[in-house]
Protein backbone atom coordinates (compact mmCIF):
# COMPACT_ATOMS: atom_id res chain seq x y z
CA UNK A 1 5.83 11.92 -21.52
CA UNK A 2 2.59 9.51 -22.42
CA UNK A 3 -0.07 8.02 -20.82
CA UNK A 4 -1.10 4.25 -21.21
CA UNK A 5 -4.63 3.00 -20.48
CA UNK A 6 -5.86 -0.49 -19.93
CA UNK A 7 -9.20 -1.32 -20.60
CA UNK A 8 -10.61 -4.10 -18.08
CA UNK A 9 -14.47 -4.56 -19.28
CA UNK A 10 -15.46 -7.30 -17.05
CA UNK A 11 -18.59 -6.42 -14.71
CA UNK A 12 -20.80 -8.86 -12.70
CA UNK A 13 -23.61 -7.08 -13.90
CA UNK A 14 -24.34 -3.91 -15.65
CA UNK A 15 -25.27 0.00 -14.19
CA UNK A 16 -28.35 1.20 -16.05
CA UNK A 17 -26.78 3.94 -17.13
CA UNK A 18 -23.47 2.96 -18.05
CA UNK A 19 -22.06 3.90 -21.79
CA UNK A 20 -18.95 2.28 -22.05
CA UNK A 21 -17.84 -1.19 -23.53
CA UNK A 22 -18.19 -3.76 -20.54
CA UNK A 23 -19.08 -7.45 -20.69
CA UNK A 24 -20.06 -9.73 -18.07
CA UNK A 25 -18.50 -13.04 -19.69
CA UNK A 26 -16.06 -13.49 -16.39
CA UNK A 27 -14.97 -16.88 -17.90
CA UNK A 28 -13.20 -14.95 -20.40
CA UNK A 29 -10.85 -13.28 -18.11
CA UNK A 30 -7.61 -15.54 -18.21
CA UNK A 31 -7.89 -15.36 -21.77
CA UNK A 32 -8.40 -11.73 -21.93
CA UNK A 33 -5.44 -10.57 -19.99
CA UNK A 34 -3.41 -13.12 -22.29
CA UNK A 35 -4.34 -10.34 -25.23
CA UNK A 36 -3.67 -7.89 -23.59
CA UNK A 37 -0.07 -8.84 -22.86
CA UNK A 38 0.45 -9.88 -26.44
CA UNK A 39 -1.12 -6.65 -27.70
CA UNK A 40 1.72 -4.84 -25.57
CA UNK A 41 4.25 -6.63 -27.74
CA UNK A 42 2.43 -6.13 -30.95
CA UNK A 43 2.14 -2.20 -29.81
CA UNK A 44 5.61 -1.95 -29.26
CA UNK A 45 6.68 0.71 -31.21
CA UNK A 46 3.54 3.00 -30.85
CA UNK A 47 5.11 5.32 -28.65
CA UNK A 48 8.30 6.18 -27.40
CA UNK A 49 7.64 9.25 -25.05
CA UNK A 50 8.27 7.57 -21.01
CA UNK A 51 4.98 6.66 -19.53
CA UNK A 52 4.27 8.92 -16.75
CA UNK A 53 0.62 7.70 -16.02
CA UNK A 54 -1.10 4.89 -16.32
CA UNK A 55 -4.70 4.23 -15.69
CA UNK A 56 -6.79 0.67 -15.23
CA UNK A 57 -10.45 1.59 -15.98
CA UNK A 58 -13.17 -0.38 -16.94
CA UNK A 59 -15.59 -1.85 -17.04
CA UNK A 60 -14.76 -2.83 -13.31
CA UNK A 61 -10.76 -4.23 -12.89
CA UNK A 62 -11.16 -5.06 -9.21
CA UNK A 63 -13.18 -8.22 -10.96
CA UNK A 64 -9.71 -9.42 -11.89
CA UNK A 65 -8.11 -11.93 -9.65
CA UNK A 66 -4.98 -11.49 -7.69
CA UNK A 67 -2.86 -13.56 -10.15
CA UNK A 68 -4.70 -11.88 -12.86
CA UNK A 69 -3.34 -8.55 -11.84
CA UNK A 70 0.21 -9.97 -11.12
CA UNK A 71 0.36 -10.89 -14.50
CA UNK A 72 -0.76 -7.71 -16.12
CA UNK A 73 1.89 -5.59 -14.32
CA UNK A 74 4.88 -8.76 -14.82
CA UNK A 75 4.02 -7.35 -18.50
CA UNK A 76 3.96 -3.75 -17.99
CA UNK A 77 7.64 -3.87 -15.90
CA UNK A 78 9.36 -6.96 -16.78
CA UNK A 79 9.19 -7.02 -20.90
CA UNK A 80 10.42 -3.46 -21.49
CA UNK A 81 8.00 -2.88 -24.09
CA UNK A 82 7.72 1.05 -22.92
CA UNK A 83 9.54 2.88 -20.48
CA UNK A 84 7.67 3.96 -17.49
CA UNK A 85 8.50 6.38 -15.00
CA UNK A 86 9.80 5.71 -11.68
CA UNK A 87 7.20 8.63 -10.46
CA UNK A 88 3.92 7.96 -12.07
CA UNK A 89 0.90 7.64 -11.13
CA UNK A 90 -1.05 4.62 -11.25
CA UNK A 91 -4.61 4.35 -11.13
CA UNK A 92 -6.93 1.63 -10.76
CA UNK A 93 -10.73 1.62 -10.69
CA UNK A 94 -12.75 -0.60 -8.15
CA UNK A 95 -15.91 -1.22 -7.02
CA UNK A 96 -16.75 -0.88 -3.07
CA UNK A 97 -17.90 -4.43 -2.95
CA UNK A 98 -14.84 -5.85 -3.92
CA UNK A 99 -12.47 -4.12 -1.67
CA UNK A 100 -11.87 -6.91 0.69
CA UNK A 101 -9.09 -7.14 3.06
CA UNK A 102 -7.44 -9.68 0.97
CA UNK A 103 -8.20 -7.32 -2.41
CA UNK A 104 -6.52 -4.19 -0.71
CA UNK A 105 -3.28 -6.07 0.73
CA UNK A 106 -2.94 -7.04 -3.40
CA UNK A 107 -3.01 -3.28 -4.42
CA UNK A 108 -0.90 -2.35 -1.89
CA UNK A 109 1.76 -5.61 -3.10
CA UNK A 110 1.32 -3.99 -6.96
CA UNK A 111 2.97 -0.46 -8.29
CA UNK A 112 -0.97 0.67 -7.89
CA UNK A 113 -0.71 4.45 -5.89
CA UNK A 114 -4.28 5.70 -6.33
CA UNK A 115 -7.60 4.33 -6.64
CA UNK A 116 -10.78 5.70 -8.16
CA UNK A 117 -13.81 4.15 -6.51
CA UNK A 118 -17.03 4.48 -8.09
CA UNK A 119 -19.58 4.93 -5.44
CA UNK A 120 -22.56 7.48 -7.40
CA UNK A 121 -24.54 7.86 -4.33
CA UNK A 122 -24.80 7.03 -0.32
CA UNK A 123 -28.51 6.64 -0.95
CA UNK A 124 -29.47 2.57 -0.89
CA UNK A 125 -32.68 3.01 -2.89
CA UNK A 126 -30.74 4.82 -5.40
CA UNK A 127 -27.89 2.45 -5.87
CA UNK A 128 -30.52 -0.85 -6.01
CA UNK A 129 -32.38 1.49 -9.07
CA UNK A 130 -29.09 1.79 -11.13
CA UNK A 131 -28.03 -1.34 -10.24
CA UNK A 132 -25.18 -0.91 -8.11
CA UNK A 133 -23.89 -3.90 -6.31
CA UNK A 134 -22.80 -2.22 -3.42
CA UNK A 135 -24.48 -0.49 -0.32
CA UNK A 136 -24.12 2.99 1.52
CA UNK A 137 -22.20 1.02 4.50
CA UNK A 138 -19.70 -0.50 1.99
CA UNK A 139 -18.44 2.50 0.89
CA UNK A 140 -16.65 3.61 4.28
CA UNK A 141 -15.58 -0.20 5.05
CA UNK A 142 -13.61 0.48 1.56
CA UNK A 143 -11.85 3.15 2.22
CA UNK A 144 -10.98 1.72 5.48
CA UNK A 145 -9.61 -0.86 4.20
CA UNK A 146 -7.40 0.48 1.66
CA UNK A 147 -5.90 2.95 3.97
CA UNK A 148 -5.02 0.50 6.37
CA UNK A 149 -3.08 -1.08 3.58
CA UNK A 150 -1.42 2.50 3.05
CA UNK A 151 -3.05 3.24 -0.12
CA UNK A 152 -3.24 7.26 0.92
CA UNK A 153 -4.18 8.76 -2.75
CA UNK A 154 -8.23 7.57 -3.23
CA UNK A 155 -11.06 8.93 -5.61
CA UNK A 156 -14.50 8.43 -5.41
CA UNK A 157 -16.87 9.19 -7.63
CA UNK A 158 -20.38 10.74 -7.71
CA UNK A 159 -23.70 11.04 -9.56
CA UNK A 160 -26.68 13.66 -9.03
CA UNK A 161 -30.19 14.62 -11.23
CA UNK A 162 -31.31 11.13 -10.86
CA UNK A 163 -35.03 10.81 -10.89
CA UNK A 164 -37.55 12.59 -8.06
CA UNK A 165 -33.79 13.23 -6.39
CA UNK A 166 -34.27 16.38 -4.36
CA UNK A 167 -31.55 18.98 -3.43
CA UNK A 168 -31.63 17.62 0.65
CA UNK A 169 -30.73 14.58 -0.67
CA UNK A 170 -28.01 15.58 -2.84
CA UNK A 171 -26.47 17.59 -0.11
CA UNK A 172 -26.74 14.70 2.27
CA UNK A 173 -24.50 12.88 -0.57
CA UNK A 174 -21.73 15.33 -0.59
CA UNK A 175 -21.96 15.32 3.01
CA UNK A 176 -21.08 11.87 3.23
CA UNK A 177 -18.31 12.68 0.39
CA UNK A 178 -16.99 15.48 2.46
CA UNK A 179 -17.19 12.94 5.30
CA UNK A 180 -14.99 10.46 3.89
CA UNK A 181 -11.89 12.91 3.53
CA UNK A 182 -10.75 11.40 0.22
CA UNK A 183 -8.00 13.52 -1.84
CA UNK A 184 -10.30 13.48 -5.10
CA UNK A 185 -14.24 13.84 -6.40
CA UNK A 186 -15.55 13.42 -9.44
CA UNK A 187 -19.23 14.11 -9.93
CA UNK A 188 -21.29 14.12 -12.97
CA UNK A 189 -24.48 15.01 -14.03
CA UNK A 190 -26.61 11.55 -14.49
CA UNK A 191 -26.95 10.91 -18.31
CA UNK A 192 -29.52 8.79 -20.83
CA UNK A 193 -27.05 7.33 -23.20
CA UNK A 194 -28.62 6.21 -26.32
CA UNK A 195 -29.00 2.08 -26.06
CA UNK A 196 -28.70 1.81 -22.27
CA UNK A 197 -31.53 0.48 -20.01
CA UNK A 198 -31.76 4.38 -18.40
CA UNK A 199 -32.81 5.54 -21.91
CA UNK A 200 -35.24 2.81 -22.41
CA UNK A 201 -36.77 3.42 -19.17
CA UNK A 202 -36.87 7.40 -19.80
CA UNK A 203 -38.04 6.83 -23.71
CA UNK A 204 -41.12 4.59 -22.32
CA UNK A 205 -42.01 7.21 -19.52
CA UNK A 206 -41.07 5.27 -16.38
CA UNK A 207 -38.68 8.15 -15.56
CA UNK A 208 -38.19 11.61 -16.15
CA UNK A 209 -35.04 13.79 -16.58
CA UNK A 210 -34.28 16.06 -13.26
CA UNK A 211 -35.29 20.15 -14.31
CA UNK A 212 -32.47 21.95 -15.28
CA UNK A 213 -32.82 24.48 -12.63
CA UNK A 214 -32.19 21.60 -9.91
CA UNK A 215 -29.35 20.58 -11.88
CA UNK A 216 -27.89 23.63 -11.44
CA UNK A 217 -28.24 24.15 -7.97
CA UNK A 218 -26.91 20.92 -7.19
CA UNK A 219 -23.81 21.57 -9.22
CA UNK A 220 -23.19 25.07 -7.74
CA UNK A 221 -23.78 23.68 -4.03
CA UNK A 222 -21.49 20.53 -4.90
CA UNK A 223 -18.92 23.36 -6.09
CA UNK A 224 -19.51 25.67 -3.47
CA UNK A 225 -19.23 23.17 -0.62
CA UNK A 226 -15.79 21.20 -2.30
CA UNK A 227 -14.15 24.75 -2.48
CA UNK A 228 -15.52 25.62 1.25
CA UNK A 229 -13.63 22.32 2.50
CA UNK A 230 -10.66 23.42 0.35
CA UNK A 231 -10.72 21.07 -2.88
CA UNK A 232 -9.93 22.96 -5.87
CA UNK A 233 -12.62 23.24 -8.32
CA UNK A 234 -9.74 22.31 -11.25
CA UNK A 235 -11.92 20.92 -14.18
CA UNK A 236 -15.75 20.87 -15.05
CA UNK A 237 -16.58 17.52 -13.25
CA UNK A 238 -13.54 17.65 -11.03
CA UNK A 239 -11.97 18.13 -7.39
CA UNK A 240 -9.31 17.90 -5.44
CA UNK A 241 -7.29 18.40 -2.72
CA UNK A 242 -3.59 20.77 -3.43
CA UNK A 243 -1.20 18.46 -4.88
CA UNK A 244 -3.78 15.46 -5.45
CA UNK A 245 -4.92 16.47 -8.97
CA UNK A 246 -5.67 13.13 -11.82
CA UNK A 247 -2.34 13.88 -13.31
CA UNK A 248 -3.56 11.24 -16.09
CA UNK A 249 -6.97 12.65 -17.15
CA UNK A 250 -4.59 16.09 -16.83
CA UNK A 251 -2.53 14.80 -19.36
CA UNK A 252 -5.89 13.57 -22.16
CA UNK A 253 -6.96 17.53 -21.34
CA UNK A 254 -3.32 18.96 -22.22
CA UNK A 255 -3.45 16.87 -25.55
CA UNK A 256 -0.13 14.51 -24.05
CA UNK A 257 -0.17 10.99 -26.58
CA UNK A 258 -1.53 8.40 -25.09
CA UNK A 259 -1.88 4.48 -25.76
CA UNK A 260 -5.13 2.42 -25.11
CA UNK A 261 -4.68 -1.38 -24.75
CA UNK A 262 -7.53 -3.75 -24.39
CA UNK A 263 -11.09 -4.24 -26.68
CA UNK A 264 -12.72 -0.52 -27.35
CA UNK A 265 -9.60 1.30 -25.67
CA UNK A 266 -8.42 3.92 -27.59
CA UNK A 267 -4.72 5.49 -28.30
CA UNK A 268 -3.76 9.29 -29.61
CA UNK A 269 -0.21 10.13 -30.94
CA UNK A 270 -1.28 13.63 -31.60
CA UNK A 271 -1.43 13.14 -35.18
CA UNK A 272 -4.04 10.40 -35.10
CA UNK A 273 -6.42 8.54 -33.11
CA UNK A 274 -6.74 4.89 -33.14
CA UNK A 275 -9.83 2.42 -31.25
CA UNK A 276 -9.62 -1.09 -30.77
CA UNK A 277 -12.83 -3.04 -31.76
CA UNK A 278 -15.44 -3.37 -28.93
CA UNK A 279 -15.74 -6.91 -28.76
CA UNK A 280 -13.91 -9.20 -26.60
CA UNK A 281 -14.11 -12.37 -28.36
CA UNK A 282 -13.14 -10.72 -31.56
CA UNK A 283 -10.33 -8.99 -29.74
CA UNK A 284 -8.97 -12.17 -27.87
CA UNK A 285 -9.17 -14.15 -31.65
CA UNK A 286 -7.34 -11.10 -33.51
CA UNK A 287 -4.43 -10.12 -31.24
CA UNK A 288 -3.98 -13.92 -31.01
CA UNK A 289 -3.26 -14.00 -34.77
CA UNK A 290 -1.01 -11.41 -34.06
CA UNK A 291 -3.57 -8.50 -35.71
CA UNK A 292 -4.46 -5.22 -33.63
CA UNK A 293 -8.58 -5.09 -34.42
CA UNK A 294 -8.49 -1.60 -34.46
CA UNK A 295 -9.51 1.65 -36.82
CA UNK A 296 -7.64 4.57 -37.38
CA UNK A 297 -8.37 8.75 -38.46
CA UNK A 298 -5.64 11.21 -39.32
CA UNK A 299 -6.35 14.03 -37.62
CA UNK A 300 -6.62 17.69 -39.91
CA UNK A 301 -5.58 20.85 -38.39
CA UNK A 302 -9.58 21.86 -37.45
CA UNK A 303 -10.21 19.10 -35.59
CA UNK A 304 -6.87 19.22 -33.82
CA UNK A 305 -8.07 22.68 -33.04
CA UNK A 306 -11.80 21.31 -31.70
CA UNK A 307 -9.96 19.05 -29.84
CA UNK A 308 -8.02 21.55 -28.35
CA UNK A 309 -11.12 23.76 -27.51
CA UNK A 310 -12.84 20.81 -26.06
CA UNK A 311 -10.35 19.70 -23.24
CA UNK A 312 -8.36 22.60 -22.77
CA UNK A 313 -11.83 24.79 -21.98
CA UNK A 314 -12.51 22.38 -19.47
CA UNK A 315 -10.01 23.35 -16.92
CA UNK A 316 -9.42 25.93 -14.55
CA UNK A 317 -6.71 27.53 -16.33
CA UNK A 318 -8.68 27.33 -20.03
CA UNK A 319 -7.47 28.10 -23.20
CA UNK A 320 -3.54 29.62 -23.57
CA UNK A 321 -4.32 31.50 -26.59
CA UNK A 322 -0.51 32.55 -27.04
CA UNK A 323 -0.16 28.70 -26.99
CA UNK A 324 -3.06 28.57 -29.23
CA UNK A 325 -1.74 30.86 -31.84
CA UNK A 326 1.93 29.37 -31.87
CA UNK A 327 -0.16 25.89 -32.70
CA UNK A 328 -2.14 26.54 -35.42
CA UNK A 329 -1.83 30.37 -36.52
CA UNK A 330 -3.77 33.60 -36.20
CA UNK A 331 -6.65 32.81 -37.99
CA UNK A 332 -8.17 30.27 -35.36
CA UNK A 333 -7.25 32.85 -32.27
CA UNK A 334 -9.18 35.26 -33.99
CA UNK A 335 -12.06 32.83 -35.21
CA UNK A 336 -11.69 31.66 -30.88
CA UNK A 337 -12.43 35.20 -29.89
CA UNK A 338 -14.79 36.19 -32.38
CA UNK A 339 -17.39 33.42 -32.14
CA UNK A 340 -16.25 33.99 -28.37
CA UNK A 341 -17.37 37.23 -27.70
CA UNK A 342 -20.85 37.11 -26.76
CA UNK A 343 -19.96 34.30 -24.41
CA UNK A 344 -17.54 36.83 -22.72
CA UNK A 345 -20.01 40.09 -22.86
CA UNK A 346 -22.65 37.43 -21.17
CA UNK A 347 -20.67 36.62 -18.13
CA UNK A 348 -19.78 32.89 -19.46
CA UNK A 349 -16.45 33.31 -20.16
CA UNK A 350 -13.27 35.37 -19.00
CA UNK A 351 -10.67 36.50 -20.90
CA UNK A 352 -7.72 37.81 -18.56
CA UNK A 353 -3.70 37.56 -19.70
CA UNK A 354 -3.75 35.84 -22.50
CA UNK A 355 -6.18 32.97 -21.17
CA UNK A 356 -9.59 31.90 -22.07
CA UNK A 357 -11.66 30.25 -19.41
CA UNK A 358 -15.09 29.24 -18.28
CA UNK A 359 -16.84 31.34 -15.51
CA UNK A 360 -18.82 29.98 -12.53
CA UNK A 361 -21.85 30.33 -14.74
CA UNK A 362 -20.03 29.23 -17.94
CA UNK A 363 -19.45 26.12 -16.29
CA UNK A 364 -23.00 24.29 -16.38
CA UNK A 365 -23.32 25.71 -19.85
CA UNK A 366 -20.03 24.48 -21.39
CA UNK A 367 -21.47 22.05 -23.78
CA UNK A 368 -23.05 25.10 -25.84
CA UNK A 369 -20.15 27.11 -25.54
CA UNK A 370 -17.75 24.61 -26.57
CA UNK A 371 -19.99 24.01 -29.65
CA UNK A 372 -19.77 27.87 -30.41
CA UNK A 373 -16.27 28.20 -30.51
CA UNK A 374 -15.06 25.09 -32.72
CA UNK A 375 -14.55 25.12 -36.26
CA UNK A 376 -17.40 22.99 -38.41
């Protein structure tokens, strides 16, 4: 099995925090999803593995209109380029605002069966400061919406450590999480990303990062409280209820091939990994000449192995090292274990039948841990 991503960059205006590739040229849209549909054909023979997830992230793809997103999944079923199972699961991001009732009765007409909302915080102030276009009371009139169009599988997403936040008001956040009854949370830790307006703003002094300490507490009480209301605790940033795990971002953590379609998306076959070029009109002119604009590494054995270390160690079930050892030989189990031990003697990591995993208090401290345990 595979995984297929589709890269949808358009946003009406941009988070200042925000990372990834977006744009906010909407006039470009018609002409974007024409690339994208020729840059299935000209990835035709990429991979040949069924596609058992695929996942619409952006950028924000609820900006695309309703004939917009007809035509993008005419392409995915009706030209046969890949072969996608009957069963998977099929993810879309969207903003609150732009759940209307006419957006969600769309979703509901497409093969779309889960949603990942990105909502960051209930707190008004907060979202106006990062530049969110939608409210607190937004949120819930989402939701509503989409289940009354029987879209039953929905994940929202959440931020905390923003500046001057205190620990009240991040438990008043997963409060209105918890509230919500969604199937899945995501929650991260907020982040100053070199060349976003966050890092500017922290660089000059207008804002300060959130003590580590408070971090830490809010991630433990976010854990603490998921588990309490019975969402598993299943990877570092990640919750859900039995049965309603991201079977997709499961799949990038297992090491399963995947293909990225779009400007900046990015594709792994195992072997290799290959990025499109982060530029829209540059994309749009080069898959119309019929050339991918993308880069390419080959992928040696150590940083197959990092790779490994990286995603695997960010699960609940961590590191198979019987798994580990069949894959790349001795050698790297016993490098694993060695550079591993003083994570296990300090309580950071557990070792127990044949599996290598983060602990409770491992979990905050990953980053370092991770960085112990690869090969440089």
């Amino acid at each position: 099995m595979a995984g297929l991503y589709i890269h949808i960059p358009f946003c009406s205006s941009r988070c200042i925090y925000c990372g990834f590739y977006s744009t906010t040229l909407l006039s470009l849209r018609g002409e974007y999803i024409n690339a994208i549909c020729k840059e299935f054909d000209l990835r035709r023979d990429y991979i040949h593995e069924q596609i058992d997830t695929i996942y619409i992230g952006g950028g924000t793809p609820s900006q695309l209109k309703e004939e917009e997103l007809h035509r993008l999944f005419d392409t995915i079923y009706n030209n046969k380029v890949y072969d996608i199972s009957p069963n998977a699961e099929i993810t879309m991001e969207c903003n609150p605002d732009d759940i209307t009732t006419d957006m969600a009765d769309t979703i509901s007409q497409l093969p779309i069966n889960r949603i990942s909302m990105g909502v960051q915080t209930f707190n008004n102030s907060r979202l106006k400061f990062i530049r969110r276009r939608h409210t607190a009371e937004q949120i819930g009139n989402a939701i509503s919406m989409l289940r009354h169009a029987d879209i039953s599988n929905i994940s929202i997403d959440l931020m905390f450590g923003f500046p001057d936040e205190t620990i009240n008001e991040w438990n008043d956040d997963v409060s209105h999480a918890l509230a919500l009854d969604v199937q899945h949370i995501s929650a991260y830790s907020l982040t100053y990303e070199e060349g976003t307006s966050l890092h500017n703003m922290l660089a000059k002094g207008i804002v300060s990062e959130t003590d580590e300490e408070l971090s830490r507490t809010m991630y433990y009480n976010l854990s603490e409280r998921l588990i309490a209301a019975g969402y598993e605790h299943y990877e570092i940033s990640n919750f859900a209820l039995p049965g309603f795990r991201s079977r997709h971002n499961g799949n990038y953590w297992k090491g399963i091939p995947y293909i990225g379609i779009g400007a900046a998306a990015h594709s792994f076959d195992t072997v290799s990994r290959q990025w499109n070029i982060a530029d829209i009109r540059k994309y749009i002119e080069s898959i119309n000449n019929g050339i991918i604009p993308m880069e390419s590494e080959e992928l040696d054995t150590d940083t197959c192995y990092n790779d490994t270390v990286m995603t695997a160690l960010r699960t609940c079930e961590g590191i198979d090292l019987q798994k580990l050892e069949m894959t790349f030989g001795k050698p790297y189990t016993d490098y694993l274990l060695t550079n591993g031990e003083k994570h296990i003697s300090s309580g950071n990591l557990c070792l127990s039948q044949s599996h290598l995993s983060l602990t409770r208090n491992g979990l905050f401290v990953s980053d370092g841990i991770m960085s112990d345990l690869m090969k440089v």
